[in-house]
PDB file of N, CA and C in Angstrom:
ATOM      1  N   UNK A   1     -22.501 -17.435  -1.714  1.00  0.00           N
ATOM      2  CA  UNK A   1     -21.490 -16.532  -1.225  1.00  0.00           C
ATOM      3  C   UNK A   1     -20.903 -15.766  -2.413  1.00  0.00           C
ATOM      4  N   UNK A   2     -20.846 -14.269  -2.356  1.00  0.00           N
ATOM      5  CA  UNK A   2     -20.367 -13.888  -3.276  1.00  0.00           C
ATOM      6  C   UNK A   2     -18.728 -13.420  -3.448  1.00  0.00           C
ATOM      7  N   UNK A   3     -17.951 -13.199  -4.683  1.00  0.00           N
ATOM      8  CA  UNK A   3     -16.928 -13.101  -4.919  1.00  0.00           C
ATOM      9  C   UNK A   3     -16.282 -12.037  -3.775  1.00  0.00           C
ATOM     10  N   UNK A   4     -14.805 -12.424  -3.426  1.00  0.00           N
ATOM     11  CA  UNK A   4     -14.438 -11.718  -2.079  1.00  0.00           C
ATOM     12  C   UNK A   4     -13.279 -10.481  -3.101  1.00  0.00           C
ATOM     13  N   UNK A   5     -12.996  -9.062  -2.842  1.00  0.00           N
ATOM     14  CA  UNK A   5     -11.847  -8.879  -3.671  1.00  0.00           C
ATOM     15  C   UNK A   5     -11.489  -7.870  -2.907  1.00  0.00           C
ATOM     16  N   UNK A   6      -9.859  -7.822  -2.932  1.00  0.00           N
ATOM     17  CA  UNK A   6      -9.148  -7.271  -1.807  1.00  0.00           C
ATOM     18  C   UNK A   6      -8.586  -6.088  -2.414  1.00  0.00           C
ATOM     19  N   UNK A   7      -8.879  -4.722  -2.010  1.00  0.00           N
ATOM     20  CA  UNK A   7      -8.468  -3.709  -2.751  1.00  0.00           C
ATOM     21  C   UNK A   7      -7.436  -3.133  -1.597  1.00  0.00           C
ATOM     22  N   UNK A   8      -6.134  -2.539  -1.951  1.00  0.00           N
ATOM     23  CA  UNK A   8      -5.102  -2.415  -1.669  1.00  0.00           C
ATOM     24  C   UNK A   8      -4.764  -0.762  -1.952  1.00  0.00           C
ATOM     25  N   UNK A   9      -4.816   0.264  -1.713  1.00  0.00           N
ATOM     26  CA  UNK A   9      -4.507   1.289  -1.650  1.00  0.00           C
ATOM     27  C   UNK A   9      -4.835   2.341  -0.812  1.00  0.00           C
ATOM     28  N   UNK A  10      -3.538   3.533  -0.615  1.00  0.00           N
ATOM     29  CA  UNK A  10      -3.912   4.437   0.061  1.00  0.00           C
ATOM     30  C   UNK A  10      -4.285   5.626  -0.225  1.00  0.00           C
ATOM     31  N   UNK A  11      -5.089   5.846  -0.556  1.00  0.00           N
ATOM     32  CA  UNK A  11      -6.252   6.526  -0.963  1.00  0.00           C
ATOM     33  C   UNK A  11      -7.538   6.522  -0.354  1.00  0.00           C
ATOM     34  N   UNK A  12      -8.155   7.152   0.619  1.00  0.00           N
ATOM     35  CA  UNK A  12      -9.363   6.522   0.841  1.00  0.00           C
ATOM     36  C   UNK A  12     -10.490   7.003  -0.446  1.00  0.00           C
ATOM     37  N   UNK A  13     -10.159   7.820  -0.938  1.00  0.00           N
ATOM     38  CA  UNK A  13     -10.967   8.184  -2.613  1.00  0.00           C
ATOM     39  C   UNK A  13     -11.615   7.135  -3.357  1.00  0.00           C
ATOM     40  N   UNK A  14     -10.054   6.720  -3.022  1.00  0.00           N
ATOM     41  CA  UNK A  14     -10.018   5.264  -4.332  1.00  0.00           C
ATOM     42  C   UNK A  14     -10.778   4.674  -3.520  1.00  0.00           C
ATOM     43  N   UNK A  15     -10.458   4.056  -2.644  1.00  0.00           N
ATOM     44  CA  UNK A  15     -11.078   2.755  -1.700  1.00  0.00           C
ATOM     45  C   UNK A  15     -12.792   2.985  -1.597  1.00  0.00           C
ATOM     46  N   UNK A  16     -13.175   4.165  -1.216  1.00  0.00           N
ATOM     47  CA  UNK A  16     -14.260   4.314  -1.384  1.00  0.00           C
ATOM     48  C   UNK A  16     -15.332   4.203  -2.778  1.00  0.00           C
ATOM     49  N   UNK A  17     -14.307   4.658  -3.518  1.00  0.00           N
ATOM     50  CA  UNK A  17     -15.115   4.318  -5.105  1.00  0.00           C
ATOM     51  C   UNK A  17     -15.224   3.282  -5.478  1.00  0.00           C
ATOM     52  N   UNK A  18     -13.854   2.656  -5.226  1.00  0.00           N
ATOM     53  CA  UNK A  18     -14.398   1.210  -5.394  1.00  0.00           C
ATOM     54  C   UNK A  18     -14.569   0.206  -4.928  1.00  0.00           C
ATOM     55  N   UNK A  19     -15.254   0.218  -3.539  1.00  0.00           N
ATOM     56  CA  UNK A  19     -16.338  -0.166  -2.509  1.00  0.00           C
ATOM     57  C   UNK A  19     -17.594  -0.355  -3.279  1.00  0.00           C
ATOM     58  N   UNK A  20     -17.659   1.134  -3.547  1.00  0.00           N
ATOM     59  CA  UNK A  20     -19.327   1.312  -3.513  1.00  0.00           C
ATOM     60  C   UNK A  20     -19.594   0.601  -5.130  1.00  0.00           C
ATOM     61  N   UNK A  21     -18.735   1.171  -5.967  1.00  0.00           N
ATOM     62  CA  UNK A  21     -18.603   0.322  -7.798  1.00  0.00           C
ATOM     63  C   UNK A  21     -18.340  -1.151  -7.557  1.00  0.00           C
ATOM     64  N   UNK A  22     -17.950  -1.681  -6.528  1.00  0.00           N
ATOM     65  CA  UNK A  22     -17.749  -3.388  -6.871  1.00  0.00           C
ATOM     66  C   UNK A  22     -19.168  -4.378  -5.918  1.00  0.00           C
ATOM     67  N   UNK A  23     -19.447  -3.140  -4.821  1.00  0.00           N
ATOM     68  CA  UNK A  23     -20.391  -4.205  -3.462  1.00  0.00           C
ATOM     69  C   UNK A  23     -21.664  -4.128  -4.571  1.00  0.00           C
ATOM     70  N   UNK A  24     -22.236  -2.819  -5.754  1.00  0.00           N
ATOM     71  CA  UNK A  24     -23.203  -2.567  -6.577  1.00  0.00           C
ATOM     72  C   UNK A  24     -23.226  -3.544  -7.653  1.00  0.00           C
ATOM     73  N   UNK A  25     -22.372  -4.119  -7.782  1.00  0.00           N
ATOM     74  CA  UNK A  25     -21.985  -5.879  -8.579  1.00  0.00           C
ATOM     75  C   UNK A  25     -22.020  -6.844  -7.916  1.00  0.00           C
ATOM     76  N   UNK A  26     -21.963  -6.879  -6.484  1.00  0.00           N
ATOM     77  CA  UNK A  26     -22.332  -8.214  -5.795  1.00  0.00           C
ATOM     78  C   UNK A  26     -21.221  -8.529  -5.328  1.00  0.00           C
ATOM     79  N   UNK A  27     -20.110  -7.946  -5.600  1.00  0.00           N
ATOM     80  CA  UNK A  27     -18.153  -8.312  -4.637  1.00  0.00           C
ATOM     81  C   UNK A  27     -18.988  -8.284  -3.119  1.00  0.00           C
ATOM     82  N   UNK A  28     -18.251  -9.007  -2.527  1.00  0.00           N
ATOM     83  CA  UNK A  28     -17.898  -8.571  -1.410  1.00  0.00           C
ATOM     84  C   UNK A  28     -15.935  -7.662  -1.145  1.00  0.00           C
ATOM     85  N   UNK A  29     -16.168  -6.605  -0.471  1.00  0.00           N
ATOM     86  CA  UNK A  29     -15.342  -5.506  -0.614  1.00  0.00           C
ATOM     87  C   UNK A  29     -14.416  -5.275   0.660  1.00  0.00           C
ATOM     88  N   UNK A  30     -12.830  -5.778   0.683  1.00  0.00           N
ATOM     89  CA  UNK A  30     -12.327  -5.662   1.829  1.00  0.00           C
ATOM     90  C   UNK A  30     -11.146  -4.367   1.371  1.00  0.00           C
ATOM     91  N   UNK A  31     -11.271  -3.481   2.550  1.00  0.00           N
ATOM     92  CA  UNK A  31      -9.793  -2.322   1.653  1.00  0.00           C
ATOM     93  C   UNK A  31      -8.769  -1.925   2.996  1.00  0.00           C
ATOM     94  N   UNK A  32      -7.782  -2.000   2.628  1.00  0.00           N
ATOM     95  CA  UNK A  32      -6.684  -1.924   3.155  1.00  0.00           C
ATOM     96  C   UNK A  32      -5.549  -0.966   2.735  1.00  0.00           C
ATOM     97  N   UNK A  33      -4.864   0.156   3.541  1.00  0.00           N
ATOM     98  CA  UNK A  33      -4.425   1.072   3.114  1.00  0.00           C
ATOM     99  C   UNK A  33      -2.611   0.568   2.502  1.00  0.00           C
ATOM    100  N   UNK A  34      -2.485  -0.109   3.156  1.00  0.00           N
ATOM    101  CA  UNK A  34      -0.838  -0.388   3.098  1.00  0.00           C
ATOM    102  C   UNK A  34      -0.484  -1.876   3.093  1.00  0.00           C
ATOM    103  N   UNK A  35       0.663  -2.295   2.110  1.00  0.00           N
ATOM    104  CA  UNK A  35       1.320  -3.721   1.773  1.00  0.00           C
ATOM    105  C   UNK A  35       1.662  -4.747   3.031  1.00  0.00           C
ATOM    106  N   UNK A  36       1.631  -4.089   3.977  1.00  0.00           N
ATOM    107  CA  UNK A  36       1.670  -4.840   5.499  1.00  0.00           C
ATOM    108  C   UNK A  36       0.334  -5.616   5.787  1.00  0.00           C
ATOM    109  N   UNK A  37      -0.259  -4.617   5.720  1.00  0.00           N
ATOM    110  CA  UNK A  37      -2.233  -4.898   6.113  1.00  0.00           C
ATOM    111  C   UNK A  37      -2.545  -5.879   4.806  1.00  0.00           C
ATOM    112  N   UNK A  38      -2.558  -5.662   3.603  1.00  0.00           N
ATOM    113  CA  UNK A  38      -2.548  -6.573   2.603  1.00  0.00           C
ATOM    114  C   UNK A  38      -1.891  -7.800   2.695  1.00  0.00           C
ATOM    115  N   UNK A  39      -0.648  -8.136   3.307  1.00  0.00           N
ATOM    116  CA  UNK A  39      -0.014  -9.541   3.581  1.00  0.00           C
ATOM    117  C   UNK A  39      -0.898 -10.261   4.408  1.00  0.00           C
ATOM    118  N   UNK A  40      -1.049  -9.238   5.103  1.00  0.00           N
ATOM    119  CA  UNK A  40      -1.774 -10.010   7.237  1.00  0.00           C
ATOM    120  C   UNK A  40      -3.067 -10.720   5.569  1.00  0.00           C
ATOM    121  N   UNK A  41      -3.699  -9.875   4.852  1.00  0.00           N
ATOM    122  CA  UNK A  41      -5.276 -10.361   4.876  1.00  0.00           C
ATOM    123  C   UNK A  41      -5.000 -11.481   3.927  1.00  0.00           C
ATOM    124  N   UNK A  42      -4.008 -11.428   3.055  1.00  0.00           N
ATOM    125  CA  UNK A  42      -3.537 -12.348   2.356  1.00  0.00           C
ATOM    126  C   UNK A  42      -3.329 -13.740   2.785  1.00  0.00           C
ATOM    127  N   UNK A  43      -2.883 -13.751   4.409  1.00  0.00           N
ATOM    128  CA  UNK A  43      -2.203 -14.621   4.489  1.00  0.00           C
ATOM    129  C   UNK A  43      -3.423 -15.512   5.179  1.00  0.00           C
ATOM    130  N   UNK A  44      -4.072 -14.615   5.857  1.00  0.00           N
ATOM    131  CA  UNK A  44      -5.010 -15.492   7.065  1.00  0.00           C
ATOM    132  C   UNK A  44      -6.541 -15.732   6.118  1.00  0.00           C
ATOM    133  N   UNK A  45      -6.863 -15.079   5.052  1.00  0.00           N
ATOM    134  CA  UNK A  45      -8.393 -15.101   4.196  1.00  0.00           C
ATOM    135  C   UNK A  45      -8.245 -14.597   2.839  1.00  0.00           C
ATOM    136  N   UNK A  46      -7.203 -15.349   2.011  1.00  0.00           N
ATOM    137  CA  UNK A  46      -7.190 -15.022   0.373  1.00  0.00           C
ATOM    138  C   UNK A  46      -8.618 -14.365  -0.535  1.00  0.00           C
ATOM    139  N   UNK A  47      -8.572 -14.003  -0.849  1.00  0.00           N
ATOM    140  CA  UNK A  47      -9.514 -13.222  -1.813  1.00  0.00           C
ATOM    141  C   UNK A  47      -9.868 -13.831  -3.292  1.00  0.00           C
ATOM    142  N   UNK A  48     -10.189 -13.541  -3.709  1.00  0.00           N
ATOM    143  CA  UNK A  48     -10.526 -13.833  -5.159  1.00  0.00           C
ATOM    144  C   UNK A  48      -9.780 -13.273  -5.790  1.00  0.00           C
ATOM    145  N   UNK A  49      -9.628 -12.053  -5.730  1.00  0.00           N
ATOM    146  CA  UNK A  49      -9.259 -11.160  -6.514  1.00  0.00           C
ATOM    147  C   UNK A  49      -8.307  -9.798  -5.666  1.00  0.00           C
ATOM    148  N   UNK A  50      -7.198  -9.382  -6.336  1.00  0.00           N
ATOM    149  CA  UNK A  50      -6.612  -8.580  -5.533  1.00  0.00           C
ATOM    150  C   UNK A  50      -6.183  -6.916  -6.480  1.00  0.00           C
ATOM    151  N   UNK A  51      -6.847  -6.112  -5.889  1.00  0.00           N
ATOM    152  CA  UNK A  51      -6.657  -4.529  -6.727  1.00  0.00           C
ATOM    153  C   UNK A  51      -5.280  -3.710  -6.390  1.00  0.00           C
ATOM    154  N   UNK A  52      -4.557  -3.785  -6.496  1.00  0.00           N
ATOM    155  CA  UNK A  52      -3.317  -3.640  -6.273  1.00  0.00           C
ATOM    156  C   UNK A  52      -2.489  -1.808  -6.463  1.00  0.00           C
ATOM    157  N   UNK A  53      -2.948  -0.746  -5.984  1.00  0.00           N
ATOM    158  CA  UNK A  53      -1.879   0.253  -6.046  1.00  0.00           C
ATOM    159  C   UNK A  53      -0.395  -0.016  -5.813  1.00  0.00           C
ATOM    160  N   UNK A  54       0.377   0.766  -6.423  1.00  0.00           N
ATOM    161  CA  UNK A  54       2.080   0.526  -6.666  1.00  0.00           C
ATOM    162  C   UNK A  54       2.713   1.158  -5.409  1.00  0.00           C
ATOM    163  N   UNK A  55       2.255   2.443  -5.563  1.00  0.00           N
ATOM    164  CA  UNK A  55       2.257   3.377  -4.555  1.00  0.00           C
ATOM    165  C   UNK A  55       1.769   3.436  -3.166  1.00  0.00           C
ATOM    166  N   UNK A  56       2.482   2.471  -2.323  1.00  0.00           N
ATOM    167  CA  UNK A  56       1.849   2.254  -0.914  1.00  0.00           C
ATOM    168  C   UNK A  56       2.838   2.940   0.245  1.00  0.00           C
ATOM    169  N   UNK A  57       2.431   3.201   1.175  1.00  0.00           N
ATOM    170  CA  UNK A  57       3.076   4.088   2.060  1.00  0.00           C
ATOM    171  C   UNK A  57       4.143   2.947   2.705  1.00  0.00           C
ATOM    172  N   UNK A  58       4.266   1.717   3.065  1.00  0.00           N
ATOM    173  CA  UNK A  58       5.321   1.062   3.586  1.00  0.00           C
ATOM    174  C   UNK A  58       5.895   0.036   2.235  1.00  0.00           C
ATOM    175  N   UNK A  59       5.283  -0.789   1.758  1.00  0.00           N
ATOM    176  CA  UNK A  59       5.838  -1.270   0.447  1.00  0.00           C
ATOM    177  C   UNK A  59       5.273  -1.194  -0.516  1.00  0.00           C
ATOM    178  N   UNK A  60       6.395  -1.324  -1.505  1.00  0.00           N
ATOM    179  CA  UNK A  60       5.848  -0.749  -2.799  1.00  0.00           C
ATOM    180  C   UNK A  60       5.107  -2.033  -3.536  1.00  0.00           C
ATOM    181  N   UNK A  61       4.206  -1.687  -4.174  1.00  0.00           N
ATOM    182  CA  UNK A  61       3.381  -2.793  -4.294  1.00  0.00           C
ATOM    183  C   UNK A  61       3.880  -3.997  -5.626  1.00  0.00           C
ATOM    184  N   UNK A  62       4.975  -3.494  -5.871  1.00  0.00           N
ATOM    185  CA  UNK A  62       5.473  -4.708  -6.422  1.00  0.00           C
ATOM    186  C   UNK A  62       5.630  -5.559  -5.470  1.00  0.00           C
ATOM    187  N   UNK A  63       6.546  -4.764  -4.461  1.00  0.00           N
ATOM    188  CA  UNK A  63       6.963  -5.949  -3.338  1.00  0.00           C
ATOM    189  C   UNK A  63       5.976  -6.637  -3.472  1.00  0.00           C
ATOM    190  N   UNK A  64       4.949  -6.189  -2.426  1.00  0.00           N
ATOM    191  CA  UNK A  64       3.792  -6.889  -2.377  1.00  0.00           C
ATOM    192  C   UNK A  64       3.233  -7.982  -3.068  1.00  0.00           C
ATOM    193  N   UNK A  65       3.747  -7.812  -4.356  1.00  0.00           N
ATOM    194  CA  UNK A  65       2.952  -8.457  -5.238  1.00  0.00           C
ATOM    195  C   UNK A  65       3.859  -9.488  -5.240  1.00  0.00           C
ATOM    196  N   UNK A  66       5.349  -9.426  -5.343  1.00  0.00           N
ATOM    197  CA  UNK A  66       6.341 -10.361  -5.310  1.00  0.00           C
ATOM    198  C   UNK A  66       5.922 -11.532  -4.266  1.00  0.00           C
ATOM    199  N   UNK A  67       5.862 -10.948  -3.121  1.00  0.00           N
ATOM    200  CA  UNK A  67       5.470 -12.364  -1.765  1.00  0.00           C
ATOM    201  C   UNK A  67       4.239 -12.360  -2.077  1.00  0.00           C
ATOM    202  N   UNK A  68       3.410 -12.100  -2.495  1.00  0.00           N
ATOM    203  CA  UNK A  68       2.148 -12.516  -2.746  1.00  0.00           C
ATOM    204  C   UNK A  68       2.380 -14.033  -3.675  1.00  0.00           C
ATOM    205  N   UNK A  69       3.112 -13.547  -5.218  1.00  0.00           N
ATOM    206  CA  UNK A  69       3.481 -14.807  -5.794  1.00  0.00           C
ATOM    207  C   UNK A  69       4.121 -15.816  -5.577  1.00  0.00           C
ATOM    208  N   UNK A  70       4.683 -15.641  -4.293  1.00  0.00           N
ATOM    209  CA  UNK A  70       5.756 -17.092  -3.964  1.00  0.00           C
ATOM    210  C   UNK A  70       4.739 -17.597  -3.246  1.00  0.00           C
ATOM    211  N   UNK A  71       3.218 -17.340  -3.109  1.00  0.00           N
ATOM    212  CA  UNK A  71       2.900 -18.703  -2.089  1.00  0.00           C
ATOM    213  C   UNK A  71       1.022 -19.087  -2.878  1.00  0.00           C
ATOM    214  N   UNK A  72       0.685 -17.883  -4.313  1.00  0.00           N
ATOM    215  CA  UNK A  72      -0.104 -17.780  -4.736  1.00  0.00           C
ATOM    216  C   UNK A  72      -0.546 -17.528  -6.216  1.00  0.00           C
ATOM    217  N   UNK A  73      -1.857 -17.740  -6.646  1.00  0.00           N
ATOM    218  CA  UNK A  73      -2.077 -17.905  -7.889  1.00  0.00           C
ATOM    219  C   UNK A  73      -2.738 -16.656  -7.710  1.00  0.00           C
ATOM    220  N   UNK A  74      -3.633 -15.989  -7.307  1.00  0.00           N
ATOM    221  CA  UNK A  74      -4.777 -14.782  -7.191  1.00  0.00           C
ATOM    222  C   UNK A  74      -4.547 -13.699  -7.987  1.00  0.00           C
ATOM    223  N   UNK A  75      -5.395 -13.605  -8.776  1.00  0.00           N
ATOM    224  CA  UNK A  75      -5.370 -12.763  -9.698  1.00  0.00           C
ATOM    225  C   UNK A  75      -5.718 -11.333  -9.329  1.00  0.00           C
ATOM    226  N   UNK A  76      -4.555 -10.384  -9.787  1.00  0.00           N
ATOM    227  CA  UNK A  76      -4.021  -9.414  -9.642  1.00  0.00           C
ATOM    228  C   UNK A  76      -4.488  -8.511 -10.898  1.00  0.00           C
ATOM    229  N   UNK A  77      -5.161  -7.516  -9.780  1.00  0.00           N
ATOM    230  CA  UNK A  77      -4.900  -6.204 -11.177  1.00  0.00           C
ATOM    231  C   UNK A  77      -4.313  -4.728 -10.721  1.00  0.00           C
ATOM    232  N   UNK A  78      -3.421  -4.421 -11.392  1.00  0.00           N
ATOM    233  CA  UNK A  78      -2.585  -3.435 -10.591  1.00  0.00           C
ATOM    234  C   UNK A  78      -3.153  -1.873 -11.425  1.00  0.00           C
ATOM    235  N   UNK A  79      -3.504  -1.417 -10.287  1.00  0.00           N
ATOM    236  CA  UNK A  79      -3.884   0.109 -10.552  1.00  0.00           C
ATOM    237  C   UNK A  79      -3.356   1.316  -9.715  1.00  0.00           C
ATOM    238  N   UNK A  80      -2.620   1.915 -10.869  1.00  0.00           N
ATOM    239  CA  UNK A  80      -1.466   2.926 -10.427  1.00  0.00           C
ATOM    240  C   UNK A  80      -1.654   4.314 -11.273  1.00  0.00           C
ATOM    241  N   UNK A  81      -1.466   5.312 -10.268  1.00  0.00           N
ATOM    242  CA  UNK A  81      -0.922   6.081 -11.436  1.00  0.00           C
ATOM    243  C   UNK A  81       0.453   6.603 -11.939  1.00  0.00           C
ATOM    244  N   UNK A  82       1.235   5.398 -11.492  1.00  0.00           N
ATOM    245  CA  UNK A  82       2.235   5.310 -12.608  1.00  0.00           C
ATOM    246  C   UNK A  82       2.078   5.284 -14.051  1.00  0.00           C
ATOM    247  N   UNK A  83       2.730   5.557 -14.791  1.00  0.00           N
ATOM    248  CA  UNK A  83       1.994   5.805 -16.241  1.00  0.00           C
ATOM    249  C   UNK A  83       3.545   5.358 -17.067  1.00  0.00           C
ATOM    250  N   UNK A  84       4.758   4.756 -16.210  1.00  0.00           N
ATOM    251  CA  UNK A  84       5.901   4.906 -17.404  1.00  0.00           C
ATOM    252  C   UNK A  84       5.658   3.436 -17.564  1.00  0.00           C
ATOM    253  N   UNK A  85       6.427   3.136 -19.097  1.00  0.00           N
ATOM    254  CA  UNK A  85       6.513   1.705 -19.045  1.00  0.00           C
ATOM    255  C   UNK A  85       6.682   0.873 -18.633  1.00  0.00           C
ATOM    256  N   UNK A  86       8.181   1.121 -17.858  1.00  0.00           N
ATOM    257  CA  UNK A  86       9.110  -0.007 -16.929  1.00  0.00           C
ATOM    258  C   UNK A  86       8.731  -0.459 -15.580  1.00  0.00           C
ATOM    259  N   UNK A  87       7.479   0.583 -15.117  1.00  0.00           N
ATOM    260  CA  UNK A  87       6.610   0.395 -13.988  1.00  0.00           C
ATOM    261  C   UNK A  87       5.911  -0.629 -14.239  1.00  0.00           C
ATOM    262  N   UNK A  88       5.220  -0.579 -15.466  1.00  0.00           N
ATOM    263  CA  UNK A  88       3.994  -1.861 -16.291  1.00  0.00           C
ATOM    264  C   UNK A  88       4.884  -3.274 -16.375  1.00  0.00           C
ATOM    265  N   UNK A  89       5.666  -2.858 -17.255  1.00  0.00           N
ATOM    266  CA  UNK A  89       6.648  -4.193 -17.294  1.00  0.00           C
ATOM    267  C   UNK A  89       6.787  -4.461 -16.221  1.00  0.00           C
ATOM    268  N   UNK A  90       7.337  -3.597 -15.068  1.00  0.00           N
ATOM    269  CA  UNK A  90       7.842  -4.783 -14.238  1.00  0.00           C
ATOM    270  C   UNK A  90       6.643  -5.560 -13.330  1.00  0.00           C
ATOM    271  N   UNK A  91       5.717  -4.636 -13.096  1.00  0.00           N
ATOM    272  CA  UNK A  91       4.339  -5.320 -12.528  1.00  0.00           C
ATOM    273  C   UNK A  91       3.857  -6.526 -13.917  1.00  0.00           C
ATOM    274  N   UNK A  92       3.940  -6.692 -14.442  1.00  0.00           N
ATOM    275  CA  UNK A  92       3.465  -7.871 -15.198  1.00  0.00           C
ATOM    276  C   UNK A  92       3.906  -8.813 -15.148  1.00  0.00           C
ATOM    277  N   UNK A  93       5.775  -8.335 -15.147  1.00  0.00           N
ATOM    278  CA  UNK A  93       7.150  -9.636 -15.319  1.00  0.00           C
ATOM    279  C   UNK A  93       6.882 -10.188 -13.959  1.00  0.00           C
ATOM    280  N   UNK A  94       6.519  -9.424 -12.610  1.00  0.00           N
ATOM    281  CA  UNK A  94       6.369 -10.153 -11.170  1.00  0.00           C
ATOM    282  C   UNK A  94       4.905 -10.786 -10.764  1.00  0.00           C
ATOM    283  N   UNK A  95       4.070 -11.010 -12.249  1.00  0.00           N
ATOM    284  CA  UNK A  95       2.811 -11.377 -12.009  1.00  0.00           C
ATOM    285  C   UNK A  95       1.499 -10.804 -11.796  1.00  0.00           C
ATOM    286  N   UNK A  96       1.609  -9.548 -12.303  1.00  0.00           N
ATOM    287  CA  UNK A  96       0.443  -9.069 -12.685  1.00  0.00           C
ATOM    288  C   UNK A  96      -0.593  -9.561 -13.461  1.00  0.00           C
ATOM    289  N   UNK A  97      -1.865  -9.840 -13.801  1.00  0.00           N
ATOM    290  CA  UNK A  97      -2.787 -10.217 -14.548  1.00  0.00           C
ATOM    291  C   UNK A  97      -3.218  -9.275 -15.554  1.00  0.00           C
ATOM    292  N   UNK A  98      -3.192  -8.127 -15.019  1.00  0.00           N
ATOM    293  CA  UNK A  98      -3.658  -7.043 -15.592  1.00  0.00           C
ATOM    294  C   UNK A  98      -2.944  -5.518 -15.374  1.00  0.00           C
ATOM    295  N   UNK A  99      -3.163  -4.362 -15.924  1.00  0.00           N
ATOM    296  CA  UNK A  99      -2.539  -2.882 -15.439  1.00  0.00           C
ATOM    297  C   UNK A  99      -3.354  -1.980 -15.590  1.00  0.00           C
ATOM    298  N   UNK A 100      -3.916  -1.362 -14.626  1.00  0.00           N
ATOM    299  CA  UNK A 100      -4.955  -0.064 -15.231  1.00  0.00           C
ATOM    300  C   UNK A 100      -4.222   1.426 -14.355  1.00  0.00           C
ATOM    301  N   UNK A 101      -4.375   2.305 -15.249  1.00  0.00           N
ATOM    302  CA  UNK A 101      -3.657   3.837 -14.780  1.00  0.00           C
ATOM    303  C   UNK A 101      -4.811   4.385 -14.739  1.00  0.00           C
ATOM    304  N   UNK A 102      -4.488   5.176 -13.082  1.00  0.00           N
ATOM    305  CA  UNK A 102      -5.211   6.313 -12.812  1.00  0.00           C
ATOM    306  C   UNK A 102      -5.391   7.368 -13.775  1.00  0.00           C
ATOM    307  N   UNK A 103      -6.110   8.365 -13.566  1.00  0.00           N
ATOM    308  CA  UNK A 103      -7.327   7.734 -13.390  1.00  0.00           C
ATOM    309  C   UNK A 103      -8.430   7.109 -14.347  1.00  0.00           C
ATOM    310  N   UNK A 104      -9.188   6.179 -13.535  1.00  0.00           N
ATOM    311  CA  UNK A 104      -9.389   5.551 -14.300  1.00  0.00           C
ATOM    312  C   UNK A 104     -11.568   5.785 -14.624  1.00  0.00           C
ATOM    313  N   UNK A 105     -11.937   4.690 -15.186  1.00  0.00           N
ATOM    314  CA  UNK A 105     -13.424   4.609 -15.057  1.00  0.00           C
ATOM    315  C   UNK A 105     -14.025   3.841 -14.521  1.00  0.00           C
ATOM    316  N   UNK A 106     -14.741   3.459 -13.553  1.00  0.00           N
ATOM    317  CA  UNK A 106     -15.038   2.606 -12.733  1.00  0.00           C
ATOM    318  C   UNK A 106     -15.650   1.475 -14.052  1.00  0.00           C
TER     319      UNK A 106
END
């Protein structure tokens, strides 16, 4: 069975790029536009791995990321194109693993 990883943004651009850049590595590829839809998949089939935009149309993906950490370890990589510091900091201080800014290179 291969690695499951839950990509989180609204973008279908994004989602599509990196569909096709992670299933061409062997992920298996679930994408979800908004921090609501990301909880539901969170809660009922954890992932391996979770791709995290900041910028979500109902919560902001810190939130997200916040209740994500009160019940989980899953490693998080947050990709935004936020670009100021205090955005980075604070996605790291609430458990980020990682930070990558749009745009980026697959």
């Amino acid at each position: 069975m291969s690695d499951r990883i839950l990509v989180v943004d609204d973008e279908p651009s994004i989602q599509r790029t990196l569909r096709i850049n992670l299933r061409a590595r062997g992920y298996d590829v679930e994408t979800v536009g908004c921090g609501r839809d990301a909880l539901a998949v969170l809660a009922d089939a954890p992932p391996d791995l979770v791709i995290l935009d900041l910028g979500l149309p109902d919560l902001d993906g810190v939130e997200v990321l916040r209740r994500l950490r009160t019940r989980s370890t899953i490693p998080v990589i947050v990709l935004s194109a936020r670009h100021q510091s205090d955005d980075k900091v604070e996605a790291l201080d609430e458990g980020a693993d990682d930070y990558v800014t749009k745009p980026f290179s697959p």
